[in-house]
C-alpha atoms as a PDB file:
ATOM      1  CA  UNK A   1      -1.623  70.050  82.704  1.00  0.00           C
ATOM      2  CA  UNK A   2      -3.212  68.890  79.359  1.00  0.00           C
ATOM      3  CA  UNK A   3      -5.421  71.159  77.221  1.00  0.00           C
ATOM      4  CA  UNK A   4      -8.400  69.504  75.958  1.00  0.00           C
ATOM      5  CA  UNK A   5      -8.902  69.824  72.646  1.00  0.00           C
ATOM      6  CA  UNK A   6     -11.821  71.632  70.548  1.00  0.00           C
ATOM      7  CA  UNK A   7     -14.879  69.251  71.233  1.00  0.00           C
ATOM      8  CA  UNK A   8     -15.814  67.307  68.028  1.00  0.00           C
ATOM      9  CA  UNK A   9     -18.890  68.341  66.741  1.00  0.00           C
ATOM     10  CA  UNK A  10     -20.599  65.332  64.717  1.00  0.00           C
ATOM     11  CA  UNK A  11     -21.459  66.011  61.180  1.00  0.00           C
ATOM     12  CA  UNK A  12     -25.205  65.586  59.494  1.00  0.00           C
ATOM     13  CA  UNK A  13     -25.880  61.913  59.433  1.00  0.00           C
ATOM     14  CA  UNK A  14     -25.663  60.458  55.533  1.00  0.00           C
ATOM     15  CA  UNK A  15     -28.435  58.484  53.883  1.00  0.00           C
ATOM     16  CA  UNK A  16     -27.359  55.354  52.688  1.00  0.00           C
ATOM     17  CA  UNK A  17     -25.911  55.927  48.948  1.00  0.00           C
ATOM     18  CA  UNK A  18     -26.385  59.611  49.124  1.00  0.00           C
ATOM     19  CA  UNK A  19     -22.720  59.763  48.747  1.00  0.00           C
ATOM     20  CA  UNK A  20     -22.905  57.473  45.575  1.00  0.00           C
ATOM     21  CA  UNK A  21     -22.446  59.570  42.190  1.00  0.00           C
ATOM     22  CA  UNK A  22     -23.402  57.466  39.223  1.00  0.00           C
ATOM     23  CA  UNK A  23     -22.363  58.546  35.846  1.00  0.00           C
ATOM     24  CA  UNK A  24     -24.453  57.433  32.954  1.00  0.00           C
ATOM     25  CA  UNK A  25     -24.882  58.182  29.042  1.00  0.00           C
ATOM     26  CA  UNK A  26     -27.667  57.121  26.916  1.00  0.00           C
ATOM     27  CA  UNK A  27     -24.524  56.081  23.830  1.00  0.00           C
ATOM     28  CA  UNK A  28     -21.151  54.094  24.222  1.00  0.00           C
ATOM     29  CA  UNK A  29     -18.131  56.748  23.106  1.00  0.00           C
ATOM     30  CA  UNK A  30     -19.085  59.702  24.396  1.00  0.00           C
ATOM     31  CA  UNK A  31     -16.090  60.190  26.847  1.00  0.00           C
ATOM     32  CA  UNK A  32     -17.872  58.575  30.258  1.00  0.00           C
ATOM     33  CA  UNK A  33     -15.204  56.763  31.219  1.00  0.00           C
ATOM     34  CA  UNK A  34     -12.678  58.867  30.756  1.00  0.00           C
ATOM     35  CA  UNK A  35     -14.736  61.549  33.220  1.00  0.00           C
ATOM     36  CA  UNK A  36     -15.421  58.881  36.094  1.00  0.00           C
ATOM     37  CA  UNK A  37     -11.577  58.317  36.313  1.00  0.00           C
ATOM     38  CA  UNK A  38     -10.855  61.694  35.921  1.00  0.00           C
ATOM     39  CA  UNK A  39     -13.296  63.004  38.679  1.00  0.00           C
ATOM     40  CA  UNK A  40     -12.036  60.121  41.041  1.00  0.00           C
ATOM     41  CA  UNK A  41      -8.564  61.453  40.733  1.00  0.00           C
ATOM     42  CA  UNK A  42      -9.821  65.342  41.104  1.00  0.00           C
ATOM     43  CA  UNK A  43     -11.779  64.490  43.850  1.00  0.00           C
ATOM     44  CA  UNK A  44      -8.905  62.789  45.552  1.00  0.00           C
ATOM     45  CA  UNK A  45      -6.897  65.177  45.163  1.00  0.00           C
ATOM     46  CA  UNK A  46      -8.769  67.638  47.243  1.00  0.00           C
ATOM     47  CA  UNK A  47      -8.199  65.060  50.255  1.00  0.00           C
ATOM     48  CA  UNK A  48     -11.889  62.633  49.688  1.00  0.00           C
ATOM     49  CA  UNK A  49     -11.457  59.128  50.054  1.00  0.00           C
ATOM     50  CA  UNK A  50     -12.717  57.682  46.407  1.00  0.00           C
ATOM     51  CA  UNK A  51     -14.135  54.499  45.229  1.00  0.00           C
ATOM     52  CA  UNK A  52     -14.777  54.325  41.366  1.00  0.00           C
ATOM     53  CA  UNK A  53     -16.905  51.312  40.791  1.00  0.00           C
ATOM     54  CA  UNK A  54     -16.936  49.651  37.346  1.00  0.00           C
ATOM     55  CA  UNK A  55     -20.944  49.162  36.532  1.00  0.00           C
ATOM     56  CA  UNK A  56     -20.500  48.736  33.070  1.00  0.00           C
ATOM     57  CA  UNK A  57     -21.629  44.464  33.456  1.00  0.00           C
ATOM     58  CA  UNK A  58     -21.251  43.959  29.607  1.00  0.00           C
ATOM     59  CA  UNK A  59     -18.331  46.221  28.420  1.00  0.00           C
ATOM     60  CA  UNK A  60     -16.439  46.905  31.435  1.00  0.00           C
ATOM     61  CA  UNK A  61     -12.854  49.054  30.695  1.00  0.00           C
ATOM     62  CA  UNK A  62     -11.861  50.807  33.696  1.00  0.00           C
ATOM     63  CA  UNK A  63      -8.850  48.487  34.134  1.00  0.00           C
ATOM     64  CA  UNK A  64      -8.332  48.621  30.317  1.00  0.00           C
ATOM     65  CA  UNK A  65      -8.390  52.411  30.323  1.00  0.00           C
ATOM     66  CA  UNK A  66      -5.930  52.554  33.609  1.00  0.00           C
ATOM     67  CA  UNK A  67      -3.342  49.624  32.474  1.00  0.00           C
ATOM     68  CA  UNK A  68      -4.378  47.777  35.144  1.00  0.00           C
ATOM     69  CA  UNK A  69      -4.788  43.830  35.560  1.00  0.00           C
ATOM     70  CA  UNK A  70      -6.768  43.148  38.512  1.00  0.00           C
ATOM     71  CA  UNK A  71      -6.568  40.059  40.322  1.00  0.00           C
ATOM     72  CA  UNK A  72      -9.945  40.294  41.543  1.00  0.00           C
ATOM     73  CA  UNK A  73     -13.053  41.819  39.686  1.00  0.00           C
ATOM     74  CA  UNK A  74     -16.589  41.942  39.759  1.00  0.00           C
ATOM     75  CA  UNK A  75     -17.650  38.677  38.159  1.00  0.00           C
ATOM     76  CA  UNK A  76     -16.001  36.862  41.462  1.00  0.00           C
ATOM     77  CA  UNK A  77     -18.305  38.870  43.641  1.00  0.00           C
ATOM     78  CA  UNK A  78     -21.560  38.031  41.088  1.00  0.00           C
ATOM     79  CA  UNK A  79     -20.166  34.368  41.176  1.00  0.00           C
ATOM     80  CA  UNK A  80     -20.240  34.635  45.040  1.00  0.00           C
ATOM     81  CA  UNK A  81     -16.504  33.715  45.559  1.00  0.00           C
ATOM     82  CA  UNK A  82     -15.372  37.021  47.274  1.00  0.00           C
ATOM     83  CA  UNK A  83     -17.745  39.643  48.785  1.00  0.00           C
ATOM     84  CA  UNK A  84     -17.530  43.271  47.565  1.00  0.00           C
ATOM     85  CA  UNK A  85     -14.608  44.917  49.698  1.00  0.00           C
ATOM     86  CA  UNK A  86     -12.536  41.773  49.034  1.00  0.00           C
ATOM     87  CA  UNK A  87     -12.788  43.042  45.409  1.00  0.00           C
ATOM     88  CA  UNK A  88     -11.288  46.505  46.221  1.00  0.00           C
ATOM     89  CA  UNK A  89      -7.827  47.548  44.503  1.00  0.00           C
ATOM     90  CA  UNK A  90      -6.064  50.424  45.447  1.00  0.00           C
ATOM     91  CA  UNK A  91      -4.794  52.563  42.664  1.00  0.00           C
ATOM     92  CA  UNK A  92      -2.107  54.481  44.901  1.00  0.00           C
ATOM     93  CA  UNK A  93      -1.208  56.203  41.015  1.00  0.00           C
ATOM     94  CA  UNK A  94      -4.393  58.227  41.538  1.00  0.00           C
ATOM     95  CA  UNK A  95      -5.403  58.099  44.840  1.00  0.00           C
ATOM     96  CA  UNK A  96      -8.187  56.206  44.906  1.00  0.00           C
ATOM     97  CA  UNK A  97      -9.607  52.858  44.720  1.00  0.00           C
ATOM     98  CA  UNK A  98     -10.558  50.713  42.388  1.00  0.00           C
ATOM     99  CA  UNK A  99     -13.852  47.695  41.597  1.00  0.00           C
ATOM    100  CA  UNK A 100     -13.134  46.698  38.454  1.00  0.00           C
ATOM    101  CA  UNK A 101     -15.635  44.829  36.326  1.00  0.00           C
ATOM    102  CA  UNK A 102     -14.652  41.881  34.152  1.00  0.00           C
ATOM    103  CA  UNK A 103     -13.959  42.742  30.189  1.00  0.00           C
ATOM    104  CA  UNK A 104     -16.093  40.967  27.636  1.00  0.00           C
ATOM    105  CA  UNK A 105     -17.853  39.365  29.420  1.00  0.00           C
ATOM    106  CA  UNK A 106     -21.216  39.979  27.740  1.00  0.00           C
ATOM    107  CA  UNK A 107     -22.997  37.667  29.942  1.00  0.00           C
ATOM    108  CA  UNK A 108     -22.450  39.807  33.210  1.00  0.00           C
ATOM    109  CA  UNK A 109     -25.096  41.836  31.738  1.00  0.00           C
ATOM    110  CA  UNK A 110     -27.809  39.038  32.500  1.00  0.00           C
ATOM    111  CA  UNK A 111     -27.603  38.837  35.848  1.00  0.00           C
ATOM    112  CA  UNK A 112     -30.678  38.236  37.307  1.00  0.00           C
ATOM    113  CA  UNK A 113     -32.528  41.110  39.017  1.00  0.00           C
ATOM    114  CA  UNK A 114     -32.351  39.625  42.531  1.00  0.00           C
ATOM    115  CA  UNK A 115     -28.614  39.376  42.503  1.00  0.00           C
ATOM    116  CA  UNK A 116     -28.241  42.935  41.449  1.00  0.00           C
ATOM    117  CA  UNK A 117     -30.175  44.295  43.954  1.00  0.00           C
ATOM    118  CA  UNK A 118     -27.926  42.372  46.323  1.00  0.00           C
ATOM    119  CA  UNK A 119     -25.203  44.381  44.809  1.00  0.00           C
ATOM    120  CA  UNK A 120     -26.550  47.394  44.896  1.00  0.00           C
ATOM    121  CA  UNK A 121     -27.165  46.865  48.764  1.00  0.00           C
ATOM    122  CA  UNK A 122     -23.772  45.406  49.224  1.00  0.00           C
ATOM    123  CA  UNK A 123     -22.658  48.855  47.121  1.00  0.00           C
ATOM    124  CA  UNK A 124     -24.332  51.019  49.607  1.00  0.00           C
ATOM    125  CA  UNK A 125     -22.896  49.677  53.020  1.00  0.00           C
ATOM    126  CA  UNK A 126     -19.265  49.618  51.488  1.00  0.00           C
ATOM    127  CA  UNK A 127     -19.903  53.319  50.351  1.00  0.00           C
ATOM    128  CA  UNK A 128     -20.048  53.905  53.849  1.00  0.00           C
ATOM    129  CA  UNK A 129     -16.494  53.640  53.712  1.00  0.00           C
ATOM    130  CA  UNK A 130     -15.864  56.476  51.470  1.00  0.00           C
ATOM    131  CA  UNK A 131     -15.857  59.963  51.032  1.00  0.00           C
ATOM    132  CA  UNK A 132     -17.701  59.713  47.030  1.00  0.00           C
ATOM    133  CA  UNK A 133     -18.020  56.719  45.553  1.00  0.00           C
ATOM    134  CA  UNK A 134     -18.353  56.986  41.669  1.00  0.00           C
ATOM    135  CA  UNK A 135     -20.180  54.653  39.659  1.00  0.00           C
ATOM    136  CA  UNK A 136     -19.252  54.406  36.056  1.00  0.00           C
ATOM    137  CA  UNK A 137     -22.791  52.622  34.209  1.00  0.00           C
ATOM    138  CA  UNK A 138     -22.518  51.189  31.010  1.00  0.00           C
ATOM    139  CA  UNK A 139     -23.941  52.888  28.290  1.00  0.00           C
ATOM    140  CA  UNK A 140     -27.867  52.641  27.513  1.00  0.00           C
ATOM    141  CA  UNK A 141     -31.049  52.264  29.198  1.00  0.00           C
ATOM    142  CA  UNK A 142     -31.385  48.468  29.974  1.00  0.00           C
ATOM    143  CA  UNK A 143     -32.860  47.363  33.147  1.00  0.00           C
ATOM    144  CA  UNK A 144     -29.438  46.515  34.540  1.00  0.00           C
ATOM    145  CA  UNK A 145     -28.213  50.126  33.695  1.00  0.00           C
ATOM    146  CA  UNK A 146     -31.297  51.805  35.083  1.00  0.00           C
ATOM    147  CA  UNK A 147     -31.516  49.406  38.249  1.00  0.00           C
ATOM    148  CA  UNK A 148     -27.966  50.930  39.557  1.00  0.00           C
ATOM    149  CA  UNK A 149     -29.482  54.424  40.057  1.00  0.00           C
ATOM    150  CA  UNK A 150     -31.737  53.259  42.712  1.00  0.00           C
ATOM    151  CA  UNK A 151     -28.939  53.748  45.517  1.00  0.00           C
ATOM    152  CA  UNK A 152     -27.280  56.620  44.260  1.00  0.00           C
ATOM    153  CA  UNK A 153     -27.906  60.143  45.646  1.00  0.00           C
ATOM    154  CA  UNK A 154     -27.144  61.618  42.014  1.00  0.00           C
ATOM    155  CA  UNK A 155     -26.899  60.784  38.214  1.00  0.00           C
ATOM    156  CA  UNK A 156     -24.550  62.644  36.198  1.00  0.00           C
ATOM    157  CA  UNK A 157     -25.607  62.172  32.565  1.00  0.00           C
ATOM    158  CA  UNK A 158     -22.852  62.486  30.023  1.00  0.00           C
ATOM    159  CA  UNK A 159     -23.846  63.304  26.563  1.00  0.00           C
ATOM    160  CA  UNK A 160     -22.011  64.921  23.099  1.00  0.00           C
ATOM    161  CA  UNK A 161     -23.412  67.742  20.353  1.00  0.00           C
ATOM    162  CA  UNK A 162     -24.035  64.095  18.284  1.00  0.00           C
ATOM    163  CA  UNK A 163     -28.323  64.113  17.522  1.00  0.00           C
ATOM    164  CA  UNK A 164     -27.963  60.485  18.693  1.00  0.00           C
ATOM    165  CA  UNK A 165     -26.218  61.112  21.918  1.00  0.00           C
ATOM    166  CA  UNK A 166     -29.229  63.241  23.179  1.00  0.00           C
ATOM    167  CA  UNK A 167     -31.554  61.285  22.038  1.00  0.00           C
ATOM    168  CA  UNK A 168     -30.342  58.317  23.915  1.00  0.00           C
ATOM    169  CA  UNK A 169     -29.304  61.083  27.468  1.00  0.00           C
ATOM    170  CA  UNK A 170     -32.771  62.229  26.640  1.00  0.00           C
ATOM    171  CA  UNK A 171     -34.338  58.370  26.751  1.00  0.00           C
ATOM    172  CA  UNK A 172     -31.851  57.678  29.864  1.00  0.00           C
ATOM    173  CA  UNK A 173     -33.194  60.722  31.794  1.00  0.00           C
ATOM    174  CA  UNK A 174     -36.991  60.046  30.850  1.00  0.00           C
ATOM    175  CA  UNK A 175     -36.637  56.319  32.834  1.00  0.00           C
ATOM    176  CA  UNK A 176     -34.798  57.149  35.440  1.00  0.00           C
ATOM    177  CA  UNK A 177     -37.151  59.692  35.961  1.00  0.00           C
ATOM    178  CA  UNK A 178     -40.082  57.927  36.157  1.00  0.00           C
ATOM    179  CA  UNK A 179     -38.502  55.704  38.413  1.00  0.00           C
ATOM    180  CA  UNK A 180     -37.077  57.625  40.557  1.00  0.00           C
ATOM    181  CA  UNK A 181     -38.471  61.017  40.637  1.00  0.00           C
ATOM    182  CA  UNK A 182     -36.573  62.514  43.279  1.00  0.00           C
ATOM    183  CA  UNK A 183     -33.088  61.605  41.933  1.00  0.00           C
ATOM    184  CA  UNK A 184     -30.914  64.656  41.538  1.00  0.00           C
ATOM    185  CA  UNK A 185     -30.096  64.218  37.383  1.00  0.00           C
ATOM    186  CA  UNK A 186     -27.483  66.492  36.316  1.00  0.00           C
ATOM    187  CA  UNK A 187     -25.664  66.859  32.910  1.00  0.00           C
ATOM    188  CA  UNK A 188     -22.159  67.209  31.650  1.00  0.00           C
ATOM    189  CA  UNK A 189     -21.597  68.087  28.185  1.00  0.00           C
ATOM    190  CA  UNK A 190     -18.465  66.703  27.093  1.00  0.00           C
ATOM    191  CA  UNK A 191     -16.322  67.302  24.296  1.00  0.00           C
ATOM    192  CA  UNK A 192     -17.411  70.555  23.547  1.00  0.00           C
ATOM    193  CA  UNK A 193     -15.994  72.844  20.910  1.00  0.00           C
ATOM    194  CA  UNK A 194     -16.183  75.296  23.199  1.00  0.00           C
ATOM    195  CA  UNK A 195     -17.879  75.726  26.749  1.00  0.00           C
ATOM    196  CA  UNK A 196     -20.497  77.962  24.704  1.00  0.00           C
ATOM    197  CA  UNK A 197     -21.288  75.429  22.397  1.00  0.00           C
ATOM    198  CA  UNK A 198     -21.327  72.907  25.075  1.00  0.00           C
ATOM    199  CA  UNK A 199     -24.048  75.222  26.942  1.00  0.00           C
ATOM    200  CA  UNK A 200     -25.994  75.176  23.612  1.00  0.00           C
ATOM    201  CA  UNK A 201     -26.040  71.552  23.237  1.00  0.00           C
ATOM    202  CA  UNK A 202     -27.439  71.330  26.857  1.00  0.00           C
ATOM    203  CA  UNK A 203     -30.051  73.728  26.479  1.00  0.00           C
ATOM    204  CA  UNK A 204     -31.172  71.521  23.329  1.00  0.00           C
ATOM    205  CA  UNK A 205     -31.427  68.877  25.850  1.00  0.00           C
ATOM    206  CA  UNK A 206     -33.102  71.151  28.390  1.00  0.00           C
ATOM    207  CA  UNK A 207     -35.824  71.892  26.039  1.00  0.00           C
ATOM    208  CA  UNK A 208     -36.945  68.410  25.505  1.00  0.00           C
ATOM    209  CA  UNK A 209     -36.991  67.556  28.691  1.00  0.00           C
ATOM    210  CA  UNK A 210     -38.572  70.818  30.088  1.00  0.00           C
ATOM    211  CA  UNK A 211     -40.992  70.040  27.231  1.00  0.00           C
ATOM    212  CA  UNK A 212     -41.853  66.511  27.678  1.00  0.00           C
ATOM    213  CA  UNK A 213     -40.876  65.703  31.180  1.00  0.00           C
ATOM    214  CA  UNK A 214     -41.625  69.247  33.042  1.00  0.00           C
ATOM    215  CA  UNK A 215     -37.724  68.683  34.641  1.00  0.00           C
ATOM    216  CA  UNK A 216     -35.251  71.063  34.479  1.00  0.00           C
ATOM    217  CA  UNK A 217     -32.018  69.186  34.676  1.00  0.00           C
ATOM    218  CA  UNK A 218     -29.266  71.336  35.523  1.00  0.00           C
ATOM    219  CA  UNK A 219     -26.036  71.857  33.681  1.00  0.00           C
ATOM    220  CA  UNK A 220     -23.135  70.496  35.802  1.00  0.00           C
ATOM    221  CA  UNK A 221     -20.512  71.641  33.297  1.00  0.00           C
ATOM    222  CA  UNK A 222     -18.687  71.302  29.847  1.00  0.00           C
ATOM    223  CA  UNK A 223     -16.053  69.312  29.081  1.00  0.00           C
ATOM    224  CA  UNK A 224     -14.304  71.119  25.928  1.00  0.00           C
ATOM    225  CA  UNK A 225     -12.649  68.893  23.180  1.00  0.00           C
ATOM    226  CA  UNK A 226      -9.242  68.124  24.153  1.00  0.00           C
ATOM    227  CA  UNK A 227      -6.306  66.253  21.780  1.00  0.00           C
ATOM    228  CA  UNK A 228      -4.508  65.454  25.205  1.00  0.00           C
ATOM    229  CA  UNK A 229      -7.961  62.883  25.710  1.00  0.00           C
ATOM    230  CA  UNK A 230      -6.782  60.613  23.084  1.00  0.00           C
ATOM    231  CA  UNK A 231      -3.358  60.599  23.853  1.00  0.00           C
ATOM    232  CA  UNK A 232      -3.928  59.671  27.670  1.00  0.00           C
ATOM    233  CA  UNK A 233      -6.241  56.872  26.786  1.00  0.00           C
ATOM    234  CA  UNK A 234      -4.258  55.519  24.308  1.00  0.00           C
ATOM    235  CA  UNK A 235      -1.476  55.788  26.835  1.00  0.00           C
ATOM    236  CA  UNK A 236      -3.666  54.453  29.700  1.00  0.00           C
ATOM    237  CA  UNK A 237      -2.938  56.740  32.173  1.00  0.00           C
ATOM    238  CA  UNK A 238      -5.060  59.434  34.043  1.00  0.00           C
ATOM    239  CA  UNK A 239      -5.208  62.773  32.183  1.00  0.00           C
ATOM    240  CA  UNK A 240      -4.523  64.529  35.719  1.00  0.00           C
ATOM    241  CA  UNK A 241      -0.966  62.551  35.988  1.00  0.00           C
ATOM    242  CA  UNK A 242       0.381  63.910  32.647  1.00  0.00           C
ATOM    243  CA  UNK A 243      -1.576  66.766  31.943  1.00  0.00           C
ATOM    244  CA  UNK A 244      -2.674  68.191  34.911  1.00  0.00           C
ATOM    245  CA  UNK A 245      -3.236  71.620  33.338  1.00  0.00           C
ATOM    246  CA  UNK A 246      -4.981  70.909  30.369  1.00  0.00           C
ATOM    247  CA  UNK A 247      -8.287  72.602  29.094  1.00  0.00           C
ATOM    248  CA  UNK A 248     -10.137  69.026  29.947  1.00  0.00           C
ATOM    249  CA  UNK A 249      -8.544  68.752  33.472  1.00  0.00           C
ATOM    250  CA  UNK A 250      -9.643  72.538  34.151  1.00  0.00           C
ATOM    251  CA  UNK A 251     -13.032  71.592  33.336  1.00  0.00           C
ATOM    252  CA  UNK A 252     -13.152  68.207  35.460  1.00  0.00           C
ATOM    253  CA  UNK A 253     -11.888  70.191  38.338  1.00  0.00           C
ATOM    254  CA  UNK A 254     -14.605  72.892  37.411  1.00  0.00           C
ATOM    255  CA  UNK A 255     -17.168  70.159  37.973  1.00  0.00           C
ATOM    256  CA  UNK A 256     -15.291  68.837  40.893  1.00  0.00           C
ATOM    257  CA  UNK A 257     -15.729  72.347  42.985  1.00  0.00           C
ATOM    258  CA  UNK A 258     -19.693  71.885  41.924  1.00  0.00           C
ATOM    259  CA  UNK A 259     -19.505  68.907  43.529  1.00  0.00           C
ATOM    260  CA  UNK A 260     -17.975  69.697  46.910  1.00  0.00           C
ATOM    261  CA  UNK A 261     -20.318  73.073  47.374  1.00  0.00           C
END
């Protein structure tokens, strides 16, 4: 006779985009990139099914930054000549997949608002699909950036010890507050000297926006400077396929337990 197995036991049902991680940063070149492919392949790696979506409309790299030349992209699915899934790539190299945007072209970025709400909608059901989807912005606070977040179930803000890249994570976190006050805002310092340093350049953030905003954003961890950064993105490969180890992949993977909790 056949055992029965354990019964299943349904888990809690999901808003739609709670599962949606968009990473933003008030500056270009402060590492963002480099973390959204990173924590794709970290999260992966603990057995999640991963979607990294390249938001960036203007400047998008992700394909740049992985070697990659996509067949499809984003600017079909704006242009309405393949619908969002058909745009999917797997990237079996890190166990995920792939949306990749469509490099230099500047115009993406002018999309009108209707149409990106569309996406954003479109973004949502295909999430569905996945485990964490992670949503790489471009840098800035224009309405196309900002108009991303209002799906997402959290906003990792990416900023440096640079005075102009808190300024601009400060700016990005004072919209996106007001807009959506709810959204769970987190930071990641990245290229820290050290992760003490890094702490100290987030509580310099903290204070301004416990000042100004009465928000405590929390500190979701610090990335510390690594030389093995350059050398994978010059390389354009993942830093968790050759350098697994490294003090930057420790730290990802830090952030990546945060995440799972």
């Amino acid at each position: 006779m056949q055992v029965p197995g354990p019964k299943q036991v349904p888990g809690p049902k999901r808003g739609k985009g709670q599962n949606i991680i968009a990473v933003a940063s008030g500056k270009g070149g402060v590492g963002k990139t480099f973390l959204t492919i990173t924590l794709s392949m970290a999260l992966s790696a603990k057995g999640c099914k991963v979607l990294l979506f390249d938001g960036d409309l203007g400047l998008a790299n992700l394909d740049i930054q992985l070697g990659l030349m996509p067949k499809h992209d984003l600017g079909s699915v704006i242009a309405g000549r393949l619908t969002l899934n058909q745009a999917v790539i797997p990237f079996p190299a890190g166990g995920f997949d792939i949306i990749a945007g469509r490099s230099g072209s500047g115009g993406m970025a002018n999309i009108p608002t209707s149409r990106l709400q569309m996406l954003n909608e479109d973004l949502a059901l295909l999430a569905q699909a996945y485990d964490h989807v992670i949503l790489d912005l471009g840098a800035g606070v224009e309405r196309t950036v900002r108009q991303f977040t209002h799906n997402v179930g959290r906003c990792l803000v990416v900023a440096t010890d640079e005075p102009t890249s808190l300024t601009d994570a400060y700016a990005f976190i004072k919209l996106t507050h007001m807009e959506r006050p709810n959204l769970n805002i987190c930071v990641v310092i990245n290229a820290a000297n050290s992760t003490r340093e890094g702490e100290r350049t987030y509580n310099t953030l903290l204070k301004a926006c416990e000042g100004f905003l009465k928000i405590s954003p929390p500190l979701l961890g610090v990335v510390r400077r690594d030389p093995k950064v350059r050398e994978i993105i010059k390389a354009q490969v993942p830093l968790l396929t050759r350098y697994p180890n490294t003090e930057a992949a420790k730290d990802v993977k830090s952030i990546v337990q945060k995440l799972l909790k």
